[in-house]
N, C-alpha and C. Protein backbone atom coordinates (compact mmCIF):
# COMPACT_ATOMS: atom_id res chain seq x y z
N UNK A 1 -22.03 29.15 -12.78
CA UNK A 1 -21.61 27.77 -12.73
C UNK A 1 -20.19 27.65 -13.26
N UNK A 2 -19.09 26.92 -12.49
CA UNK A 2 -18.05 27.10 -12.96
C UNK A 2 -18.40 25.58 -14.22
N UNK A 3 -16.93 25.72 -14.66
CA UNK A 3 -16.24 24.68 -15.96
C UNK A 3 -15.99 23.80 -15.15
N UNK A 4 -16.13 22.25 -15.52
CA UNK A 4 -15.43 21.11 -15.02
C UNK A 4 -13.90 20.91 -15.22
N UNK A 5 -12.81 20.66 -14.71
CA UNK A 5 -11.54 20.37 -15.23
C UNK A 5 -11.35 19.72 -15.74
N UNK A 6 -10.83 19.58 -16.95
CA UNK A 6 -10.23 18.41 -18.05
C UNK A 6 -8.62 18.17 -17.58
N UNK A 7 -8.14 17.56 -16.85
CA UNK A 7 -6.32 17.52 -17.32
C UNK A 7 -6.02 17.20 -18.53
N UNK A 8 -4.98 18.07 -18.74
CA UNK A 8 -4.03 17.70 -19.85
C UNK A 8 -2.95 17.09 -19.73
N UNK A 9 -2.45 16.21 -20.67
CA UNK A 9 -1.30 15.72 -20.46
C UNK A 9 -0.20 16.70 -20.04
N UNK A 10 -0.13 18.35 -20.56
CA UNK A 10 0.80 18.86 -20.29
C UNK A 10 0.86 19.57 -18.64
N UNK A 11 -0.35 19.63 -18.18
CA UNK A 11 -0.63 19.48 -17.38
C UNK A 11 -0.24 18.58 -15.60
N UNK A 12 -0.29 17.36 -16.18
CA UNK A 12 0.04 16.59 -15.56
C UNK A 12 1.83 16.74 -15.80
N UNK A 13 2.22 16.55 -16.37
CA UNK A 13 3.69 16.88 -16.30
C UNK A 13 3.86 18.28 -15.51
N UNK A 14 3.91 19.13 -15.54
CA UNK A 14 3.84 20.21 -14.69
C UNK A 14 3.75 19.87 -13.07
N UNK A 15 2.26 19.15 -12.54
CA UNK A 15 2.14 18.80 -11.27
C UNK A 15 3.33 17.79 -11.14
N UNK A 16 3.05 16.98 -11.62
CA UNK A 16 4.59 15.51 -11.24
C UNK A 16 5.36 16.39 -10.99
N UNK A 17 6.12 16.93 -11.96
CA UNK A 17 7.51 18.12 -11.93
C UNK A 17 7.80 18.55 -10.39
N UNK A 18 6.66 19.57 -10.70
CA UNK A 18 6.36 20.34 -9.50
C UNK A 18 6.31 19.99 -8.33
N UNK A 19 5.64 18.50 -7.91
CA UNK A 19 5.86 18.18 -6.55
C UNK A 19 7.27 16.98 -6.44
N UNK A 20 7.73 16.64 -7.75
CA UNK A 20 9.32 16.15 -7.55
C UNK A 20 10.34 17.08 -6.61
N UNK A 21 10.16 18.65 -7.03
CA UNK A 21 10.55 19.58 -6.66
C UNK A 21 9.94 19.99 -4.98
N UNK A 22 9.32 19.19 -4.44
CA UNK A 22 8.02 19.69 -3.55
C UNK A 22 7.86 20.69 -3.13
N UNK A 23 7.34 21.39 -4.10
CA UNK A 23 6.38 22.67 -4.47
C UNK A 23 4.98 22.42 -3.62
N UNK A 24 4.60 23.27 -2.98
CA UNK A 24 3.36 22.86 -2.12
C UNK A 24 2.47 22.68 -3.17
N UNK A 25 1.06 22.48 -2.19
CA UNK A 25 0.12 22.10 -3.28
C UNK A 25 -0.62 23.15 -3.78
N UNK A 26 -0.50 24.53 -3.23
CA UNK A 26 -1.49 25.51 -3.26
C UNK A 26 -0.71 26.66 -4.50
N UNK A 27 0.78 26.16 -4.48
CA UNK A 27 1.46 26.74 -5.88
C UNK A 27 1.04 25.83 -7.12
N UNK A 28 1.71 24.46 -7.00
CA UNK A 28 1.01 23.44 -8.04
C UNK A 28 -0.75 23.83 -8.68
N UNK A 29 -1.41 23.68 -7.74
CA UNK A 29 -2.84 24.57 -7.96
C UNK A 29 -3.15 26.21 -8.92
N UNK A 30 -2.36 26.63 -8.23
CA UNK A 30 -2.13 27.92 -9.34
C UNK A 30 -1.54 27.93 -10.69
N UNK A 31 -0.22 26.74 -10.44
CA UNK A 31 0.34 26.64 -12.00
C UNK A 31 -0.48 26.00 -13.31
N UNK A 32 -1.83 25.21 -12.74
CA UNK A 32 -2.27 24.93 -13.48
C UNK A 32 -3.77 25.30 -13.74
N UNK A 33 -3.80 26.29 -12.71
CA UNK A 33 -5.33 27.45 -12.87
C UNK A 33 -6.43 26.65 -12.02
N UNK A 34 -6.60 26.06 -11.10
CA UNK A 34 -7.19 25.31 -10.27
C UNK A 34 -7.23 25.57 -8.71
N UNK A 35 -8.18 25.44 -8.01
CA UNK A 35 -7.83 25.33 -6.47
C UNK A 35 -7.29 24.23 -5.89
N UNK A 36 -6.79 23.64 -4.54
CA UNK A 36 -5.91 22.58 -4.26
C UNK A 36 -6.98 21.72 -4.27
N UNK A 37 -8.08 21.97 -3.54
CA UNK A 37 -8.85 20.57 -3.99
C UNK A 37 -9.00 20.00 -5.06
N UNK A 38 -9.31 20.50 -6.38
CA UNK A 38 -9.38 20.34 -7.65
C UNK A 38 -8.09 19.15 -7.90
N UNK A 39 -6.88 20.21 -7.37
CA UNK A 39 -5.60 19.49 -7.71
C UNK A 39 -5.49 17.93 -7.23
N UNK A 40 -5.82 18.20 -6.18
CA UNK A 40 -5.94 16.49 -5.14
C UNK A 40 -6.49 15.76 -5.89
N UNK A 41 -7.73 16.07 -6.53
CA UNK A 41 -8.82 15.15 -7.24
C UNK A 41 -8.29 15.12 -8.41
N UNK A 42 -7.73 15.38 -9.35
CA UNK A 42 -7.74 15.41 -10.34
C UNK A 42 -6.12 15.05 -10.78
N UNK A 43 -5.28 15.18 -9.87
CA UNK A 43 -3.94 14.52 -10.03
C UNK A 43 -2.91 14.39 -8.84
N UNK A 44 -4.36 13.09 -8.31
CA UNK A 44 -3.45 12.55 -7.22
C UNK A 44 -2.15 11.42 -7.39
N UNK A 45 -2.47 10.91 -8.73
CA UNK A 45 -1.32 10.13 -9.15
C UNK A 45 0.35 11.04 -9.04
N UNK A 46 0.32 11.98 -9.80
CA UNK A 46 1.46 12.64 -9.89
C UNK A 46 1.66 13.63 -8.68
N UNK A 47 0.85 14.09 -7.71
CA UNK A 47 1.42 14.16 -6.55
C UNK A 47 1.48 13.14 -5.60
N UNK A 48 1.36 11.84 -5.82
CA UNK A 48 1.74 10.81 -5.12
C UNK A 48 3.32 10.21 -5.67
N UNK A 49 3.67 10.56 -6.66
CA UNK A 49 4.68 9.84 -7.28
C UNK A 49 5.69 10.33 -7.93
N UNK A 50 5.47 11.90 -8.39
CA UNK A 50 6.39 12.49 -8.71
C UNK A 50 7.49 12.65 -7.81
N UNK A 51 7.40 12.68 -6.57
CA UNK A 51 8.79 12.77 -5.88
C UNK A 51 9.86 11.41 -5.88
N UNK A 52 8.32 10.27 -5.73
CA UNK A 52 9.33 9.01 -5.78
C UNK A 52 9.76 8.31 -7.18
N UNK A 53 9.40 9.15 -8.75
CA UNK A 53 9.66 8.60 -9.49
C UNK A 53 11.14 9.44 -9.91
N UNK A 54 11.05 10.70 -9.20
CA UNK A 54 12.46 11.55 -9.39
C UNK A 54 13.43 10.80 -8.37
N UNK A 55 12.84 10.54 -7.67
CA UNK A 55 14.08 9.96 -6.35
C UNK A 55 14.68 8.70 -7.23
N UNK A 56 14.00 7.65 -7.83
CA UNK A 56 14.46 6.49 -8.60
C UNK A 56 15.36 7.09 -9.83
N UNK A 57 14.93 7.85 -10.15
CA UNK A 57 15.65 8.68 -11.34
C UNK A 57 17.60 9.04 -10.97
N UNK A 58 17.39 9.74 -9.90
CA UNK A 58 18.40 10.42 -9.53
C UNK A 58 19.22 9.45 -8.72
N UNK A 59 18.51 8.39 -8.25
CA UNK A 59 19.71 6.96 -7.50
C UNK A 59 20.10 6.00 -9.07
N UNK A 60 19.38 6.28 -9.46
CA UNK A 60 19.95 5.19 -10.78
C UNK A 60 20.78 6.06 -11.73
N UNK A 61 20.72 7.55 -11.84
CA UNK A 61 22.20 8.24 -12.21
C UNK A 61 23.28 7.75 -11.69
N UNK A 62 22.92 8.04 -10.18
CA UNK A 62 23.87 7.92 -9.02
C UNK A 62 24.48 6.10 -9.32
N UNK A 63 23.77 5.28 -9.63
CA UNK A 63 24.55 4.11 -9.50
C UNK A 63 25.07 3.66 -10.42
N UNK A 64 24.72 4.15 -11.59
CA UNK A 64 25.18 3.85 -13.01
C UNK A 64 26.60 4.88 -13.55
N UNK A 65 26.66 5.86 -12.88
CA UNK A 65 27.64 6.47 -12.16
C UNK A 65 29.08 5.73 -11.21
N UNK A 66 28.23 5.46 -10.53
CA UNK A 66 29.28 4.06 -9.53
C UNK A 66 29.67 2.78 -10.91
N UNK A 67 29.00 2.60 -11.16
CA UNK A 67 29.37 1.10 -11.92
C UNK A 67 30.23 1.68 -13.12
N UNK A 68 30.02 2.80 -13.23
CA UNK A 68 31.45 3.19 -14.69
C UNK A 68 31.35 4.74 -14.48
N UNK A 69 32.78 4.87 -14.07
CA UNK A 69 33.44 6.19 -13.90
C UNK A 69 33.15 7.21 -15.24
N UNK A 70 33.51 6.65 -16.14
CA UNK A 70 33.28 7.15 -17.47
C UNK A 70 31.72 8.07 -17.40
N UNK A 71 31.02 7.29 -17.20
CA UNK A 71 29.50 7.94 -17.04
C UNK A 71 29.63 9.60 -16.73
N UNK A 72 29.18 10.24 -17.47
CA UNK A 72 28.80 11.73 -16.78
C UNK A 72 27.87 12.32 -15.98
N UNK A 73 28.20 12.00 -14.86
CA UNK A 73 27.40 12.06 -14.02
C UNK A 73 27.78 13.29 -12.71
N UNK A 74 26.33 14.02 -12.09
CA UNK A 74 27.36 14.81 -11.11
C UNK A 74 26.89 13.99 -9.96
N UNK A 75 28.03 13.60 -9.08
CA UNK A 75 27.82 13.05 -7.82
C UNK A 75 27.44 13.67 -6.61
N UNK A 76 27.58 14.78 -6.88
CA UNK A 76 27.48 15.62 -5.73
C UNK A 76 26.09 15.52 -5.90
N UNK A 77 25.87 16.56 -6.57
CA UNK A 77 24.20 16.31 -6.88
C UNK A 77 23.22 15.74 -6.53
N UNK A 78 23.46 14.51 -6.98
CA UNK A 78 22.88 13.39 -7.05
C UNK A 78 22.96 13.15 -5.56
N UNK A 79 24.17 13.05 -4.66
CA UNK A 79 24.04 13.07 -3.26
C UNK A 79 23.35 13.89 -2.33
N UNK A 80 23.18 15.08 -2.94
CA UNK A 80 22.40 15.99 -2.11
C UNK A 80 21.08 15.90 -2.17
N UNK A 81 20.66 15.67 -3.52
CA UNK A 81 18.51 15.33 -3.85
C UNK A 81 18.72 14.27 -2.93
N UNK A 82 19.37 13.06 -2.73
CA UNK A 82 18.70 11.85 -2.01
C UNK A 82 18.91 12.02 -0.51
N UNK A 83 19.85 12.38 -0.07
CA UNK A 83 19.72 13.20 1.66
C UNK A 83 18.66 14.08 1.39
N UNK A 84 18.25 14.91 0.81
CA UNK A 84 17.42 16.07 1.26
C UNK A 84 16.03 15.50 1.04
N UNK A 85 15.94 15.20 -0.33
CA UNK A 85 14.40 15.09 -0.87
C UNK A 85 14.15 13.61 -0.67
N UNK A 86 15.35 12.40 -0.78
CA UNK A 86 14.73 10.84 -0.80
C UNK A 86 15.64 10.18 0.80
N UNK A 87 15.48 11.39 1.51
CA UNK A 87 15.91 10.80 3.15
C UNK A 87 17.06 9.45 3.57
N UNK A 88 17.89 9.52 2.20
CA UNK A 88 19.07 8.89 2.48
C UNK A 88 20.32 9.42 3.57
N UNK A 89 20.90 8.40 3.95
CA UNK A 89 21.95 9.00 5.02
C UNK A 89 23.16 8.06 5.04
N UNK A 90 24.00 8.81 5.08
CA UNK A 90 25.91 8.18 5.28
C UNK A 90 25.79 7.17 6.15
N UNK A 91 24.50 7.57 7.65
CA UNK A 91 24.97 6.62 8.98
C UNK A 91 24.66 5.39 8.41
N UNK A 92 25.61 4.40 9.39
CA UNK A 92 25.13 3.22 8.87
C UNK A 92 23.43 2.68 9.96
N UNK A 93 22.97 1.94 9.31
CA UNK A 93 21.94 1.44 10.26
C UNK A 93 22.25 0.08 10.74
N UNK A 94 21.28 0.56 12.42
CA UNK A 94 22.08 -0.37 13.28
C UNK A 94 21.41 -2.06 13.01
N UNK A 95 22.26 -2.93 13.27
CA UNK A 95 22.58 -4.22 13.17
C UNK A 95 21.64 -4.75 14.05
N UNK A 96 20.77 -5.81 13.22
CA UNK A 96 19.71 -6.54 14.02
C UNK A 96 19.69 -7.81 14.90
N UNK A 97 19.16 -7.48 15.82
CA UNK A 97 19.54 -8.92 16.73
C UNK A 97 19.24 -10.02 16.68
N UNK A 98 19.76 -11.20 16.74
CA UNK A 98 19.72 -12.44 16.03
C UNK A 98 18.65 -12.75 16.93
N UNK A 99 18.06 -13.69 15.59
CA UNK A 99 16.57 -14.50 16.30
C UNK A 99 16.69 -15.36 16.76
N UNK A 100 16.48 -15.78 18.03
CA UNK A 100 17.02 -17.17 18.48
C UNK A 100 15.32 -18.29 17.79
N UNK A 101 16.12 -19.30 17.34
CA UNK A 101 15.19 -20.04 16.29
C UNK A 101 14.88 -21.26 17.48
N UNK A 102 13.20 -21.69 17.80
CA UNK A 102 13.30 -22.62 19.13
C UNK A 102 13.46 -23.67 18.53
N UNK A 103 12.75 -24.23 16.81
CA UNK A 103 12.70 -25.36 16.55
C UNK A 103 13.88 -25.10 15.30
N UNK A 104 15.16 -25.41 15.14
CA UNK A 104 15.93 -25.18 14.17
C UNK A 104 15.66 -26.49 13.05
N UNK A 105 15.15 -27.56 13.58
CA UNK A 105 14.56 -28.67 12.11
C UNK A 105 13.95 -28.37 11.65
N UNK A 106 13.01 -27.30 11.19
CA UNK A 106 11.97 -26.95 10.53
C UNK A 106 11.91 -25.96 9.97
């Protein structure tokens, strides 16, 4: 009979980390001595959110950065995680077509 899993807090930092980084799930699983199902069940929070709580992380360098030069910040960096990992892009997006409104009094 196997052991039930307990997470640990240190634990859970590890998976978040790890899929910020998106580390599959079947490495995450190993780093913390578990199979992937285990992992799913047992810390679906932090592979649901670790990527998007690093992506918020790394745009709010990035803008606090913009708002004062002074800031030490690397821009490059910071530009490359959000194209790669938070699917930002230079293009602009295209311009939406006006709604023609039938009743404009209301």
């Amino acid at each position: 009979m196997t052991r039930a899993h307990s997470p640990t807090l240190e634990a859970r930092r590890v998976v978040e980390r790890g899929a910020s980084f998106g580390l599959p799930h079947e490495a995450l699983a190993a780093m913390v001595g578990v199979n992937p199902g285990t992992l799913r069940r047992h810390y679906r929070d932090e592979l649901d959110l670790g990527t998007a709580r690093m992506i918020g992380n790394v745009a709010s360098a990035l803008y606090e950065t913009a708002l004062n030069p002074q800031h030490p910040g690397h821009v490059t960096a910071c530009i490359f995680i959000l194209k790669t990992r938070g699917r930002w892009s230079t293009r602009a997006a295209p311009e939406a077509e006006p709604i023609d409104d039938p009743d404009p009094d209301v």
